[in-house]
C-alpha atoms as a PDB file:
ATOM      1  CA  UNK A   1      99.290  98.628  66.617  1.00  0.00           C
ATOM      2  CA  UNK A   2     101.790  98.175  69.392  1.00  0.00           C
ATOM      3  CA  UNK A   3     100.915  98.256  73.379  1.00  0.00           C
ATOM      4  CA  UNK A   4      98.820 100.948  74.195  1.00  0.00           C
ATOM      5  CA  UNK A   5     100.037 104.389  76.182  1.00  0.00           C
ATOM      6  CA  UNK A   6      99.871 103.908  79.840  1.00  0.00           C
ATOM      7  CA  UNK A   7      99.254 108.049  80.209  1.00  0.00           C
ATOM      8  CA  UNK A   8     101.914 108.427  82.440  1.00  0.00           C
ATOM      9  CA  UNK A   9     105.039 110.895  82.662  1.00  0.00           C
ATOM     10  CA  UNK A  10     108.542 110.248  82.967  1.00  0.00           C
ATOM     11  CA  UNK A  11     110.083 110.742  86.836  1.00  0.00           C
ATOM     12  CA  UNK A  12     113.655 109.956  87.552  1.00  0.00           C
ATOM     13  CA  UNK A  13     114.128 108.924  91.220  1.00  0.00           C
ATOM     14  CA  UNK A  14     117.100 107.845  92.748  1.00  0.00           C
ATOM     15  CA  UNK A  15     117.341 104.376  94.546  1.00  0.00           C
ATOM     16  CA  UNK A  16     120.396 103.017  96.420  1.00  0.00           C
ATOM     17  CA  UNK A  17     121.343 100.182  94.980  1.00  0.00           C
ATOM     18  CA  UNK A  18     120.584  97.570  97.752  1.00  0.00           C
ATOM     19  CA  UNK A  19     116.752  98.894  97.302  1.00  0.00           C
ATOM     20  CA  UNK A  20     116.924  98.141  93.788  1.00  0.00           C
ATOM     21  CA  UNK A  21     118.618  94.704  94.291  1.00  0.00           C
ATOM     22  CA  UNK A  22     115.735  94.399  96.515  1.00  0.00           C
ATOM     23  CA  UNK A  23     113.068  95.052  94.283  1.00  0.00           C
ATOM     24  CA  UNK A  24     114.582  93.015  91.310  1.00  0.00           C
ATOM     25  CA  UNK A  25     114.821  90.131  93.594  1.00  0.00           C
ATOM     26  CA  UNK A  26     110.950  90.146  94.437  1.00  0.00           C
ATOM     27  CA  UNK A  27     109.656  91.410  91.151  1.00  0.00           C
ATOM     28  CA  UNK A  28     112.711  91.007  88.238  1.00  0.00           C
ATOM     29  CA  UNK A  29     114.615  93.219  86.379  1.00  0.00           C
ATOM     30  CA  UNK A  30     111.584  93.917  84.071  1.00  0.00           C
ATOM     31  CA  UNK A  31     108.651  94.954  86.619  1.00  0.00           C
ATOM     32  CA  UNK A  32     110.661  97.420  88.321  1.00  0.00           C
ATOM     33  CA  UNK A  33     108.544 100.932  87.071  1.00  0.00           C
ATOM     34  CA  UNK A  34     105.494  98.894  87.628  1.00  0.00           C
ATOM     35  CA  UNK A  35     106.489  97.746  91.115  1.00  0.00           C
ATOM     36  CA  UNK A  36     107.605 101.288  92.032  1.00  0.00           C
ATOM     37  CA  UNK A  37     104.061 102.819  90.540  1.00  0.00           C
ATOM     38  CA  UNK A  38     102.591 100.451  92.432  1.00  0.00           C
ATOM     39  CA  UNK A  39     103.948 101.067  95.909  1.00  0.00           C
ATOM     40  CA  UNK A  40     103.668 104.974  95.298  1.00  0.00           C
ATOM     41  CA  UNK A  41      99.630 104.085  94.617  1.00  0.00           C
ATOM     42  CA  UNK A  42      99.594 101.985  97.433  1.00  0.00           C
ATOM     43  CA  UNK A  43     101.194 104.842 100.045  1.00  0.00           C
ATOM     44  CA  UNK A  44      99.304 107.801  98.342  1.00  0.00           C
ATOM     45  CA  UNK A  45      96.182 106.100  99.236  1.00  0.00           C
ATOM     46  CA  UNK A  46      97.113 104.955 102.830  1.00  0.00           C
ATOM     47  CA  UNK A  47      98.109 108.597 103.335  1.00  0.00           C
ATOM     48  CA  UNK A  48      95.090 110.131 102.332  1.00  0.00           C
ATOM     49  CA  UNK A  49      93.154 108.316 104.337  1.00  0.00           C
ATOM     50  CA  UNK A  50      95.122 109.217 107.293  1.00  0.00           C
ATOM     51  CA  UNK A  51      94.865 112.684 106.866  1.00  0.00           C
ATOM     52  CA  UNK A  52      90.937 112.912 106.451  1.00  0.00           C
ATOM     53  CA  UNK A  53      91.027 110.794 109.878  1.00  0.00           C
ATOM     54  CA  UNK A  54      92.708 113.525 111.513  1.00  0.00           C
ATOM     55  CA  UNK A  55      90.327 116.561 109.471  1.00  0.00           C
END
């Protein structure tokens, strides 16, 4: 049984550490890869949308 694969890959980024204070202060020391996959959804999309504006 067990929690099912999320059907993503491992990235390694690199924070500075007053950006991940920041982050564990909002979200908690546990949330972190979730809050990060989040924000990189969240900026993907607002970029795309930019760019087929300016096609």
């Amino acid at each position: 049984m067990g929690r099912p694969p999320l059907n993503v890959k491992e990235t390694k980024i690199r924070l500075s550490q007053e950006t991940k204070e920041r982050i564990v202060a909002l979200v908690g020391n546990y949330r972190i890869a979730a809050f990060i996959r989040e924000a990189v959804e969240n900026e993907l999309a607002r970029r795309e949308v930019e760019r087929d504006k300016s096609s």
